[in-house]
N, C-alpha and C. Protein backbone atom coordinates (compact mmCIF):
# COMPACT_ATOMS: atom_id res chain seq x y z
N UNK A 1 176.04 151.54 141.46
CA UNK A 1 174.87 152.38 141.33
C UNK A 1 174.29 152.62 142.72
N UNK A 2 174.30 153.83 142.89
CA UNK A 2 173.12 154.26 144.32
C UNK A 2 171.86 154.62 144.21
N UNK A 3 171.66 153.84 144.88
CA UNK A 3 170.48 154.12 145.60
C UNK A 3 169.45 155.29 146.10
N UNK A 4 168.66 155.61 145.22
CA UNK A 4 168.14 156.95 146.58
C UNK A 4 167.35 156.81 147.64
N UNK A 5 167.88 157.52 148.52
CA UNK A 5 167.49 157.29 149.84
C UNK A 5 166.09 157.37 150.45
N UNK A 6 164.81 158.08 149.19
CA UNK A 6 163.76 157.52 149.34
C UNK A 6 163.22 156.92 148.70
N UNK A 7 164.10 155.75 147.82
CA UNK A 7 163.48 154.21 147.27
C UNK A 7 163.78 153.46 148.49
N UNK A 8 165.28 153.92 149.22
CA UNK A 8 165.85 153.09 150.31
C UNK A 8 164.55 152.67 151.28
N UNK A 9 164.25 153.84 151.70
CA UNK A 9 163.48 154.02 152.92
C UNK A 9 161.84 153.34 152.67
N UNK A 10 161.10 153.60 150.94
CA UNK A 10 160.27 153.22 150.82
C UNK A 10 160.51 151.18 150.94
N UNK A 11 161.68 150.73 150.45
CA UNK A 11 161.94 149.73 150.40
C UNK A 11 161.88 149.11 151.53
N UNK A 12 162.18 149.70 152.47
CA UNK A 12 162.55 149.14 153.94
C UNK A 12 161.31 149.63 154.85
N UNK A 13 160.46 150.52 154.48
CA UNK A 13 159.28 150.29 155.02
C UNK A 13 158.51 148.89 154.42
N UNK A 14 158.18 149.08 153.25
CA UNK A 14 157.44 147.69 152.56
C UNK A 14 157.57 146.31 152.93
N UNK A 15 159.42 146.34 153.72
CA UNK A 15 159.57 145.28 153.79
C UNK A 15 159.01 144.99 155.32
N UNK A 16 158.80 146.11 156.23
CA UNK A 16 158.10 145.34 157.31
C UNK A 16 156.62 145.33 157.46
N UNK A 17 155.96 146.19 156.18
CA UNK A 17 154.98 146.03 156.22
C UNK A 17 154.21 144.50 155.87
N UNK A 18 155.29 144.06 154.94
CA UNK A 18 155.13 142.34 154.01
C UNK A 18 155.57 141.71 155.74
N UNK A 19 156.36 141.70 156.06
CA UNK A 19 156.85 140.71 157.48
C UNK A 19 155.51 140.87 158.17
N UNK A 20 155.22 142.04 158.68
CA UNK A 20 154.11 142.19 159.48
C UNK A 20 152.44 141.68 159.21
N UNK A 21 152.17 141.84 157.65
CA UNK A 21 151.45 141.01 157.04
C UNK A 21 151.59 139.72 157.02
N UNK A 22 152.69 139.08 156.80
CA UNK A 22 153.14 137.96 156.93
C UNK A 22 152.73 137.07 158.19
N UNK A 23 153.41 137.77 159.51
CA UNK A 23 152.87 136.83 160.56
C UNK A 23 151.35 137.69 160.84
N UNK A 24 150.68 138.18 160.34
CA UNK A 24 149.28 138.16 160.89
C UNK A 24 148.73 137.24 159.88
N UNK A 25 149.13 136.70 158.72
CA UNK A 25 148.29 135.64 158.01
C UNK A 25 148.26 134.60 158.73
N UNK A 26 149.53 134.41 159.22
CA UNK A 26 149.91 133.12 159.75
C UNK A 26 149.33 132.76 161.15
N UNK A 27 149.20 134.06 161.99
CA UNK A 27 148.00 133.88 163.06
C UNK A 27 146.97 133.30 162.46
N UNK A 28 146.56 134.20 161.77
CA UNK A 28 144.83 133.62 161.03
C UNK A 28 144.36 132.31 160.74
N UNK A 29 145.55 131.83 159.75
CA UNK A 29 145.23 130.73 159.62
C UNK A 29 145.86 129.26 161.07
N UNK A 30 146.43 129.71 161.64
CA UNK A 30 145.99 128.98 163.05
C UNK A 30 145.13 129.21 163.75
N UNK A 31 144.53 130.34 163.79
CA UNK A 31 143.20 130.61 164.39
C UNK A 31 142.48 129.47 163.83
N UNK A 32 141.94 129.94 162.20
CA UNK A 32 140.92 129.10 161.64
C UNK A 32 140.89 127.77 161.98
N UNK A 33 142.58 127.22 161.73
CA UNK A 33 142.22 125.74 161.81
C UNK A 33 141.86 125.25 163.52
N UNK A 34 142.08 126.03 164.12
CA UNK A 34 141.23 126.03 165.34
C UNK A 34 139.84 126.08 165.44
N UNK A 35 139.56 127.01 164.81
CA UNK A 35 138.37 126.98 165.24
C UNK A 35 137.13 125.67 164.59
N UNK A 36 137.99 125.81 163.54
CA UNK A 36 137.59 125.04 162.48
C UNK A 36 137.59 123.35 162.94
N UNK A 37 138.46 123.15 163.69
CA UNK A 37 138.70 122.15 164.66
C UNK A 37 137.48 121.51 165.91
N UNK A 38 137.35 123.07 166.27
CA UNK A 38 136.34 122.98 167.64
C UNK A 38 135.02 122.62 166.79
N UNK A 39 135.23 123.03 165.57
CA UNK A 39 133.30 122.84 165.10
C UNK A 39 133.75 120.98 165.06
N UNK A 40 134.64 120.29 164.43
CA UNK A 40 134.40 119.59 164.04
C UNK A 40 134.41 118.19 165.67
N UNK A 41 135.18 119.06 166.76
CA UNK A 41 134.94 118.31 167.98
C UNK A 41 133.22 118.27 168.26
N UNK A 42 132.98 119.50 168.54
CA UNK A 42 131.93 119.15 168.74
C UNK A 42 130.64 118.19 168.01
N UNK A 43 131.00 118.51 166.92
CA UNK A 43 130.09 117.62 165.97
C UNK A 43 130.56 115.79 166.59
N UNK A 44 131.80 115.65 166.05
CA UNK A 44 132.05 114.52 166.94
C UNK A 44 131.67 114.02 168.49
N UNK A 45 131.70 114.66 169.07
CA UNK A 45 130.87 114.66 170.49
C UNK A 45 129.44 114.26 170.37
N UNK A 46 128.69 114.90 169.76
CA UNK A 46 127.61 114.91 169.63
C UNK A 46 127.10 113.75 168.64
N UNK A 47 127.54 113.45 167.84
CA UNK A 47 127.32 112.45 166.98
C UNK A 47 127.81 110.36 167.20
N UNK A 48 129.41 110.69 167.56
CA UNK A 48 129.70 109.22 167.79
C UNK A 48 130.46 109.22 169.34
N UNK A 49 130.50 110.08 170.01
CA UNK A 49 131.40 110.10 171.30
C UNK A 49 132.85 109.53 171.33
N UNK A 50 133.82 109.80 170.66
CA UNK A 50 134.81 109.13 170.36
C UNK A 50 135.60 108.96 171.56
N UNK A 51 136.58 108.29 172.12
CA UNK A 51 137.50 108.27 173.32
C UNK A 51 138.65 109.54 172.71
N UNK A 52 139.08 110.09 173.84
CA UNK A 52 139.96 111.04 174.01
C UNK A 52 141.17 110.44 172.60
N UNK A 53 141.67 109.14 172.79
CA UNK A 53 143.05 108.72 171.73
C UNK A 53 141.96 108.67 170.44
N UNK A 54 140.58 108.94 170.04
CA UNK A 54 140.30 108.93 168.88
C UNK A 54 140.13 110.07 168.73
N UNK A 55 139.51 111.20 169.51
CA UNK A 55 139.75 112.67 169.69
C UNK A 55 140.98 113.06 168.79
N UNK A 56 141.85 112.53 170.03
CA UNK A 56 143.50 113.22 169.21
C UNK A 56 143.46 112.74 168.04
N UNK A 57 143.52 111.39 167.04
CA UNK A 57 143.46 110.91 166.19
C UNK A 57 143.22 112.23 164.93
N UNK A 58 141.85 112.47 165.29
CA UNK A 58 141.07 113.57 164.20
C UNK A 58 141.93 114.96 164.69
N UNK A 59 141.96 115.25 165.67
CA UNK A 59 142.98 116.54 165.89
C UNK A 59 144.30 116.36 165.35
N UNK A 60 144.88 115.52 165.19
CA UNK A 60 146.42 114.92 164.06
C UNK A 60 146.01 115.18 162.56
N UNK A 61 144.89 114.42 162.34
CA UNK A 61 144.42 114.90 160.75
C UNK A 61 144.33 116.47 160.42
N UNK A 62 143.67 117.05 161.39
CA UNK A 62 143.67 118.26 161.34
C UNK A 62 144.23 119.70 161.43
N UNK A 63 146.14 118.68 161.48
CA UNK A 63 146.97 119.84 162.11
C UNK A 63 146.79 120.62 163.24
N UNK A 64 146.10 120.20 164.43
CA UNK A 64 146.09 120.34 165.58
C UNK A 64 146.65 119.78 166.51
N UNK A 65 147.19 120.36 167.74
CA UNK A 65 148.25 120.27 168.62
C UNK A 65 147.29 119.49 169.65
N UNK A 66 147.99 118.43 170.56
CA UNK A 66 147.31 117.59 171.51
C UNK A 66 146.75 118.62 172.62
N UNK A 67 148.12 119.51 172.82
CA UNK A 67 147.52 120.68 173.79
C UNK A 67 146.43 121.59 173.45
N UNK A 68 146.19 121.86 172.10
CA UNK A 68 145.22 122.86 171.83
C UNK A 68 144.02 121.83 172.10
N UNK A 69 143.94 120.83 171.53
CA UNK A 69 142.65 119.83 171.89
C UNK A 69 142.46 119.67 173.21
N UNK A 70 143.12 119.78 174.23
CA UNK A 70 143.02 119.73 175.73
C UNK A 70 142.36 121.22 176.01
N UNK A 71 142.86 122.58 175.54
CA UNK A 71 142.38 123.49 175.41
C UNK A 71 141.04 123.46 175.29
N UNK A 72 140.49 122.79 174.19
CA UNK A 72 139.39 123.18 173.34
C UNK A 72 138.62 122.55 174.59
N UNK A 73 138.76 121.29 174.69
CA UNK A 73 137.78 120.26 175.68
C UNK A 73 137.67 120.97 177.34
N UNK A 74 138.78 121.76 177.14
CA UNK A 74 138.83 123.00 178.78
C UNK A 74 137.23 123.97 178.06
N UNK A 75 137.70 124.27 177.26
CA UNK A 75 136.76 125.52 176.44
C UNK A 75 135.21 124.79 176.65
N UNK A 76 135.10 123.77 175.90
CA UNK A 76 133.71 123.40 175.83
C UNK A 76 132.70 123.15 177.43
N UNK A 77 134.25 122.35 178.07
CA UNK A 77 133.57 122.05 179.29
C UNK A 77 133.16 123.81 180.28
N UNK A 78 133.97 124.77 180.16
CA UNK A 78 133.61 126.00 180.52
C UNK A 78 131.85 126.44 179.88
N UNK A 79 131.96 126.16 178.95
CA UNK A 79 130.49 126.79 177.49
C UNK A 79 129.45 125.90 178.32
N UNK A 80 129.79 124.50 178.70
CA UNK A 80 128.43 123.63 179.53
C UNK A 80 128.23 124.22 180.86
N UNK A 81 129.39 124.31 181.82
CA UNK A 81 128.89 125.35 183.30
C UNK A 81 128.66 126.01 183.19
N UNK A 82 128.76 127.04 182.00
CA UNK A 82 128.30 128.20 182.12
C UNK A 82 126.70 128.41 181.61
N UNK A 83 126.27 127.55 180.87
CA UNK A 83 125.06 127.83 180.37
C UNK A 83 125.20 128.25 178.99
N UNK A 84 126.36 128.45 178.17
CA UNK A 84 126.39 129.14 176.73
C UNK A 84 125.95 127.90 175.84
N UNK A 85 126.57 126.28 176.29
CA UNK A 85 126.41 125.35 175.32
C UNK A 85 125.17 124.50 175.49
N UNK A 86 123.97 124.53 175.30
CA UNK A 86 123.16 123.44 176.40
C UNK A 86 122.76 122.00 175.28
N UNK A 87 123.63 122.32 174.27
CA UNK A 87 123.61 121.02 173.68
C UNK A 87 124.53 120.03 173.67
N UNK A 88 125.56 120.62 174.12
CA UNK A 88 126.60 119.45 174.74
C UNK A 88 126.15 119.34 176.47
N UNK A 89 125.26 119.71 177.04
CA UNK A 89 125.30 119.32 178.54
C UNK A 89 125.20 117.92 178.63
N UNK A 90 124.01 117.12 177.54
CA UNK A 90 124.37 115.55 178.04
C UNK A 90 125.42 114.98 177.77
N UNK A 91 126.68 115.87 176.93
CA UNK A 91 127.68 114.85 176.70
C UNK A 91 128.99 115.46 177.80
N UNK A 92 128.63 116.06 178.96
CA UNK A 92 129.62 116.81 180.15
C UNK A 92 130.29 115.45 180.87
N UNK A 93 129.69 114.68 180.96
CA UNK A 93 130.25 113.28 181.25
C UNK A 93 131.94 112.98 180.49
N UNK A 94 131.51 113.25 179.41
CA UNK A 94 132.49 112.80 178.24
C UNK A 94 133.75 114.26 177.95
N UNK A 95 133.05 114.87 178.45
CA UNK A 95 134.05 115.69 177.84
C UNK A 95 135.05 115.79 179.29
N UNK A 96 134.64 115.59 180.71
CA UNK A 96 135.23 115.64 181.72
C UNK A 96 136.33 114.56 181.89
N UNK A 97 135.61 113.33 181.31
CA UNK A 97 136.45 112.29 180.81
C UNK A 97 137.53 112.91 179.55
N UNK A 98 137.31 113.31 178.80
CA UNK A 98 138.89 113.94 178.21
C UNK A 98 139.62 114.70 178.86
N UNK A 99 139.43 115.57 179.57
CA UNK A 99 140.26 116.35 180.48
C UNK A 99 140.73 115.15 181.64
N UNK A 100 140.23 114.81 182.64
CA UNK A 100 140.81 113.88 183.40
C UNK A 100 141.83 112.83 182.53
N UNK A 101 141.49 111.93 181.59
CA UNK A 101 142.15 111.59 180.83
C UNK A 101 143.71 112.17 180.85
N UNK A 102 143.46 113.00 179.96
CA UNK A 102 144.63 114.04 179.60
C UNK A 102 145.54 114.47 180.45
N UNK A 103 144.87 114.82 181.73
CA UNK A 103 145.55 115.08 182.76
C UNK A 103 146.35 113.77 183.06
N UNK A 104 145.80 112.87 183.29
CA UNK A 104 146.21 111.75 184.23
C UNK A 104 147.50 111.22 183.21
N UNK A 105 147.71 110.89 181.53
CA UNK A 105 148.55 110.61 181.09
C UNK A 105 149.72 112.14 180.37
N UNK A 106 149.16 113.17 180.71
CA UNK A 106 149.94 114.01 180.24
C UNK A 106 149.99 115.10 181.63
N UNK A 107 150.72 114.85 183.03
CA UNK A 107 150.33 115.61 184.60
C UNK A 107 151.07 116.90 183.96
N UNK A 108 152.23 116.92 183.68
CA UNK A 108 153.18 118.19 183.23
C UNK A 108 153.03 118.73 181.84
N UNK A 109 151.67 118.36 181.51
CA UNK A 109 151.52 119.20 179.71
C UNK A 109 151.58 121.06 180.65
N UNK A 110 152.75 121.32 179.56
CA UNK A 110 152.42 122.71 179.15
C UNK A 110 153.32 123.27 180.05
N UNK A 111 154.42 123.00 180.73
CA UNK A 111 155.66 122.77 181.85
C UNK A 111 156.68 122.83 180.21
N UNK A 112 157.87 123.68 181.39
CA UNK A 112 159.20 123.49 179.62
C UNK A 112 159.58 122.15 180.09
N UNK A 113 160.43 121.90 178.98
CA UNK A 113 160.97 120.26 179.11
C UNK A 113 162.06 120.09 180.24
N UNK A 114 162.91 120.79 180.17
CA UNK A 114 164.08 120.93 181.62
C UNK A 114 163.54 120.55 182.96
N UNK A 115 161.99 121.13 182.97
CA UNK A 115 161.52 120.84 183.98
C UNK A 115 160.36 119.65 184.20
N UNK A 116 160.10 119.15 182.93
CA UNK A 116 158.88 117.74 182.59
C UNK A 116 160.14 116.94 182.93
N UNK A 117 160.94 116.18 182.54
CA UNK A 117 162.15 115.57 182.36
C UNK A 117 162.50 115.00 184.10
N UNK A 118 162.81 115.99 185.00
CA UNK A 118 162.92 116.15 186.36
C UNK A 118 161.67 115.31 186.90
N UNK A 119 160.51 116.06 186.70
CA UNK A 119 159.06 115.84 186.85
C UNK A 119 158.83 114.38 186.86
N UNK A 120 158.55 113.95 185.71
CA UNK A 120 158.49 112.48 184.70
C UNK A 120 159.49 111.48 185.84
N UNK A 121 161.02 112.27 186.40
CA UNK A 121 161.90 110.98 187.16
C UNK A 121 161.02 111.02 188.60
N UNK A 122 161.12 111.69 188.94
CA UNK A 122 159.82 112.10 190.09
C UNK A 122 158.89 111.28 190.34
N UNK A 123 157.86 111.13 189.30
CA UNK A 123 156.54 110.28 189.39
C UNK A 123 156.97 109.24 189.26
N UNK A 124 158.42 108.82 188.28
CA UNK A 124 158.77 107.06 188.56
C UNK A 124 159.09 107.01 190.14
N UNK A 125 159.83 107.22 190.71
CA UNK A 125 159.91 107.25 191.92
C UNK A 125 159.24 107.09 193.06
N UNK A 126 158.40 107.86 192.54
CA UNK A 126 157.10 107.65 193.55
C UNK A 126 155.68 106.36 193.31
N UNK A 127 155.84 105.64 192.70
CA UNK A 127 155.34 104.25 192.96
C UNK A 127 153.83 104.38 192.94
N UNK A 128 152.87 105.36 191.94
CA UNK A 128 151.97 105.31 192.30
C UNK A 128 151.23 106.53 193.12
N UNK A 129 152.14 107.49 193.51
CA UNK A 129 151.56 108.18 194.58
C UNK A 129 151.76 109.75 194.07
N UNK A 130 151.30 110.17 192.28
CA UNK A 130 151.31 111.05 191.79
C UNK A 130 150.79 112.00 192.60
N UNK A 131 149.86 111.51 193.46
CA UNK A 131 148.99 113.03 193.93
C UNK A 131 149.92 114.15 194.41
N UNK A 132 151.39 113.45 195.05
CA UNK A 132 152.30 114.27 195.78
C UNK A 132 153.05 115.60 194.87
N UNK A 133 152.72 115.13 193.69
CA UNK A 133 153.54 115.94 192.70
C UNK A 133 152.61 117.04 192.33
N UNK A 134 151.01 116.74 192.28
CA UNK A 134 150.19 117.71 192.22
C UNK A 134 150.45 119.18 192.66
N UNK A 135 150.96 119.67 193.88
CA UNK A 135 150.64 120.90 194.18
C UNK A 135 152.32 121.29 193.65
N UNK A 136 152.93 120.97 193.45
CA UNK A 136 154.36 121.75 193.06
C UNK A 136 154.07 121.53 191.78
N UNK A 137 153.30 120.86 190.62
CA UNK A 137 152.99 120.96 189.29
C UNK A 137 152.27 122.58 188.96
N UNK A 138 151.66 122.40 189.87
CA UNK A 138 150.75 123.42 190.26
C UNK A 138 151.05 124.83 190.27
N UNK A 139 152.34 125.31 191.66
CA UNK A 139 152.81 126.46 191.62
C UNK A 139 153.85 126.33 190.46
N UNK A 140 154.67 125.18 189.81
CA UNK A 140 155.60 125.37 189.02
C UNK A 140 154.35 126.50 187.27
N UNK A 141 153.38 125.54 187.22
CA UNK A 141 152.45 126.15 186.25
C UNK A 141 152.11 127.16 186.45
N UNK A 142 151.65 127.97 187.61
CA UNK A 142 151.67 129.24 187.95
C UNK A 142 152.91 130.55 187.01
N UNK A 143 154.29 129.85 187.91
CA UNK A 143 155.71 130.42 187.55
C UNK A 143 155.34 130.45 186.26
N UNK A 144 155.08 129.59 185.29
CA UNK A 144 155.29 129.44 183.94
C UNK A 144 154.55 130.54 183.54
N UNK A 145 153.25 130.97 183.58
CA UNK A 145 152.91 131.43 183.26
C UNK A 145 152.86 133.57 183.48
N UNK A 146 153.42 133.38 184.49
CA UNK A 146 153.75 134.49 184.45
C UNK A 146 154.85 135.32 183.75
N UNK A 147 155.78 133.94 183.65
CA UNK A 147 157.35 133.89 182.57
C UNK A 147 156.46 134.31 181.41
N UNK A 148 155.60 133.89 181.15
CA UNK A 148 154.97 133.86 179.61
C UNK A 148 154.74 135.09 179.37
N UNK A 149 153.87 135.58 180.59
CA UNK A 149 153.14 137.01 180.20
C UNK A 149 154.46 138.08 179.98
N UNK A 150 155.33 137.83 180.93
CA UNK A 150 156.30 138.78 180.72
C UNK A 150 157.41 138.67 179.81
N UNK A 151 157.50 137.23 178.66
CA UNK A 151 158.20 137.18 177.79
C UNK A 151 157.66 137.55 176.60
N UNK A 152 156.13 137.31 176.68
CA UNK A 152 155.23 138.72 175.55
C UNK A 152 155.43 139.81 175.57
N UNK A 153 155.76 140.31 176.99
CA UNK A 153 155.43 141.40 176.73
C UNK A 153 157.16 142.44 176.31
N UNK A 154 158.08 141.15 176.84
CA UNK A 154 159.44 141.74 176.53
C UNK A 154 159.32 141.17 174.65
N UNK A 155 159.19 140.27 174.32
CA UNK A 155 158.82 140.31 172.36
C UNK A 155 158.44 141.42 172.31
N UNK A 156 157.44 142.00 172.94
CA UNK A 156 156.72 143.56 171.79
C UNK A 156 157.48 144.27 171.98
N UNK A 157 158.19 144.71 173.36
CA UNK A 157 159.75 145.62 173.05
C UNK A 157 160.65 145.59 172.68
N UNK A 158 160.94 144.12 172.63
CA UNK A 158 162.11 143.77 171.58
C UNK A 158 161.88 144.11 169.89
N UNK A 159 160.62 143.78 169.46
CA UNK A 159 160.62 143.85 168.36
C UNK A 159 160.31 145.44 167.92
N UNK A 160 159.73 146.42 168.65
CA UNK A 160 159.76 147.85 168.40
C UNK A 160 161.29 148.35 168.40
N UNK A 161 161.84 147.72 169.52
CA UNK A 161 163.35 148.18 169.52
C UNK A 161 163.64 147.72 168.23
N UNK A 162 163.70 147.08 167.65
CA UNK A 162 164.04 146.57 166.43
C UNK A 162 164.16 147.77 165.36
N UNK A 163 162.75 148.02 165.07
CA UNK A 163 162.54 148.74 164.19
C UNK A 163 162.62 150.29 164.76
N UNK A 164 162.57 151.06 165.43
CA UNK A 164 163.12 152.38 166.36
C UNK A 164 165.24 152.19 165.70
N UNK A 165 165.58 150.70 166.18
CA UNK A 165 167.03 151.20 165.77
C UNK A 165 167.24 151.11 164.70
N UNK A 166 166.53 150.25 163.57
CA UNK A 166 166.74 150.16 161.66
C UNK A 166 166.54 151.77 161.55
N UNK A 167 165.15 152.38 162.21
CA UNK A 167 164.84 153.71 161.42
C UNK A 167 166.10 154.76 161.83
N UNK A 168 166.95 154.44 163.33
CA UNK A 168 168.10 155.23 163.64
C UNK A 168 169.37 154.92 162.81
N UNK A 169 169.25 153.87 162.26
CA UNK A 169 170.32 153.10 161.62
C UNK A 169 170.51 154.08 160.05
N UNK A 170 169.44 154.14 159.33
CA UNK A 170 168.98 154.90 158.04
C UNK A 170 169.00 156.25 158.30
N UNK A 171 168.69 156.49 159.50
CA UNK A 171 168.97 158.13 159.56
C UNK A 171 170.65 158.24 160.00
N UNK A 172 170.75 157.55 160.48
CA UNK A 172 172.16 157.75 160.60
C UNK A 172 173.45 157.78 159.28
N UNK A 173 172.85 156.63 158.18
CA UNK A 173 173.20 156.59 157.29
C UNK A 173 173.02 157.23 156.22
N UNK A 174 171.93 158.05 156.16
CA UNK A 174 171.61 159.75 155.65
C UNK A 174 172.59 160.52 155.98
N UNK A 175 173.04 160.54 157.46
CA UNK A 175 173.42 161.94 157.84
C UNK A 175 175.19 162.17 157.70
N UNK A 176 175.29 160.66 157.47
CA UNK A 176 176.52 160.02 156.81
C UNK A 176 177.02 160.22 155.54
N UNK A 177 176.01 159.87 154.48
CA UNK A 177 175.97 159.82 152.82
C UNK A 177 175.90 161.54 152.61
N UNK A 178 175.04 161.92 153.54
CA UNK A 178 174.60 163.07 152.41
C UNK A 178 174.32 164.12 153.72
N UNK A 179 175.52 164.88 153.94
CA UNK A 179 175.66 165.54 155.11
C UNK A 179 175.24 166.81 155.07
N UNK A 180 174.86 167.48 155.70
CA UNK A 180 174.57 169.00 155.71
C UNK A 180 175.42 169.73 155.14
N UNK A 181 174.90 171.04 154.42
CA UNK A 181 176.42 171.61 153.49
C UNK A 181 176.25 172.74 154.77
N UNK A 182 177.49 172.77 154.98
CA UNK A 182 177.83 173.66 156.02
C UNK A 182 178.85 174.94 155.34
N UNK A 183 177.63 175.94 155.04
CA UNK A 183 178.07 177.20 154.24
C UNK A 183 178.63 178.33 155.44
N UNK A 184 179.58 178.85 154.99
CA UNK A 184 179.83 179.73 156.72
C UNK A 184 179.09 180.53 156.51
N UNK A 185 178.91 181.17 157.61
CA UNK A 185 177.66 182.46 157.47
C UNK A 185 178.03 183.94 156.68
N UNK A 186 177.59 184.77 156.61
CA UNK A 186 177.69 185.78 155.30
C UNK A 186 178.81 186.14 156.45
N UNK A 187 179.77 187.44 155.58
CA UNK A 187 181.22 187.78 156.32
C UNK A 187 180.09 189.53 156.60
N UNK A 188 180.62 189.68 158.21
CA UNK A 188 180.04 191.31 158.28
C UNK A 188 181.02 191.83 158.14
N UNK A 189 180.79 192.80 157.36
CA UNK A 189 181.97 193.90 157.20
C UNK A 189 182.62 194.40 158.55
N UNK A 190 183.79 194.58 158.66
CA UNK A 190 184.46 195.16 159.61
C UNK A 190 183.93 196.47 159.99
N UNK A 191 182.84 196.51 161.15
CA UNK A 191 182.36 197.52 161.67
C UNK A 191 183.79 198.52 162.13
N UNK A 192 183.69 199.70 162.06
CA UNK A 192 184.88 200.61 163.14
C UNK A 192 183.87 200.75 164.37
N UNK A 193 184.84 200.18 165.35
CA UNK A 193 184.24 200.75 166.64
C UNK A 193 184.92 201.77 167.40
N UNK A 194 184.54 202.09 167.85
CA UNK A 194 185.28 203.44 168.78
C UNK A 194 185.63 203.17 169.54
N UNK A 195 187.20 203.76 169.82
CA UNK A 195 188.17 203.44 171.32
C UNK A 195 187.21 204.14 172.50
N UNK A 196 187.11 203.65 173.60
CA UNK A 196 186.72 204.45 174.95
C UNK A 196 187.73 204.67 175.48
């Protein structure tokens, strides 16, 4: 049984409309539990001052990533210099203490592993004298991040290419199935022309 080619086409739109719906839920709800996260840091801050390993603790319950909690505690401590948070300013002590923290047992968070691995033999080596690794952590984090911006931005062309060649793919397979009727053109009568 065939198919017609605009159930085909309605079918195969729907289906990236559901994909595309799909991962924007799935943003969302990592958003939320983020954010949803930060309310509940801060409340913790403000209420029992927990140490950074009890921090993470509640960020584990919460399906939150150690890095996003390093994030968040970047975030809050930004909201106190800046003047947006002025109810966490007496607890800037504490929250500077999670970032230093963090830093000091995690120097290469957010580095790919090929290159933490290297890193990690590095600081054994050096006996104490991490500071040396500081500024090449540094420009290596730089590199990274520019890899990043430009591997976003090659995903969004990859994935348009995607769908640009399915829709060439279906037209192609139209023009395949169900080809132009190629009628010859009307016959002109045999004009007489005149010898010169």
């Amino acid at each position: 049984m065939e198919l017609p080619l605009w159930l085909v086409i309605i079918l195969g739109i729907a289906a990236a409309i559901l994909g595309l719906w799909l991962v924007v839920k799935i943003e969302e709800f990592k958003e939320d539990s983020r954010r949803k996260f930060k309310g509940e840091m801060v409340r913790a801050i403000l209420h029992t001052q927990p140490s950074w390993q009890q921090m993470l603790d509640i960020a584990e319950t919460s399906d939150v990533s150690v890095t996003t909690t390093y994030q968040l505690a970047r975030e809050l401590l930004k909201d106190i210099l800046t003047g947006a948070d002025k109810e966490l300013q007496s607890h800037r002590a504490l929250i500077e203490g999670y970032i230093s923290t963090h830093k000091r047992t995690e120097p290469f968070e957010g580095l790919p592993n090929e290159i933490r691995i290297h890193l990690e033999r590095l600081r054994d080596h050096l006996d104490g004298k991490d500071h040396f690794l500081e500024p090449l952590t540094i420009q290596i984090r730089e590199l990274v991040t520019v890899y990043k911006k430009d591997y976003k931005a090659q995903k969004r062309y990859t994935t348009w290419g995607f769908f640009i060649g399915v829709a060439g793919a279906v037209f192609a397979a139209y023009a395949y199935f169900y080809p132009a009727s190629t009628t010859p053109p009307p016959s002109v009568p045999n004009a007489h022309v005149a010898p010169r």
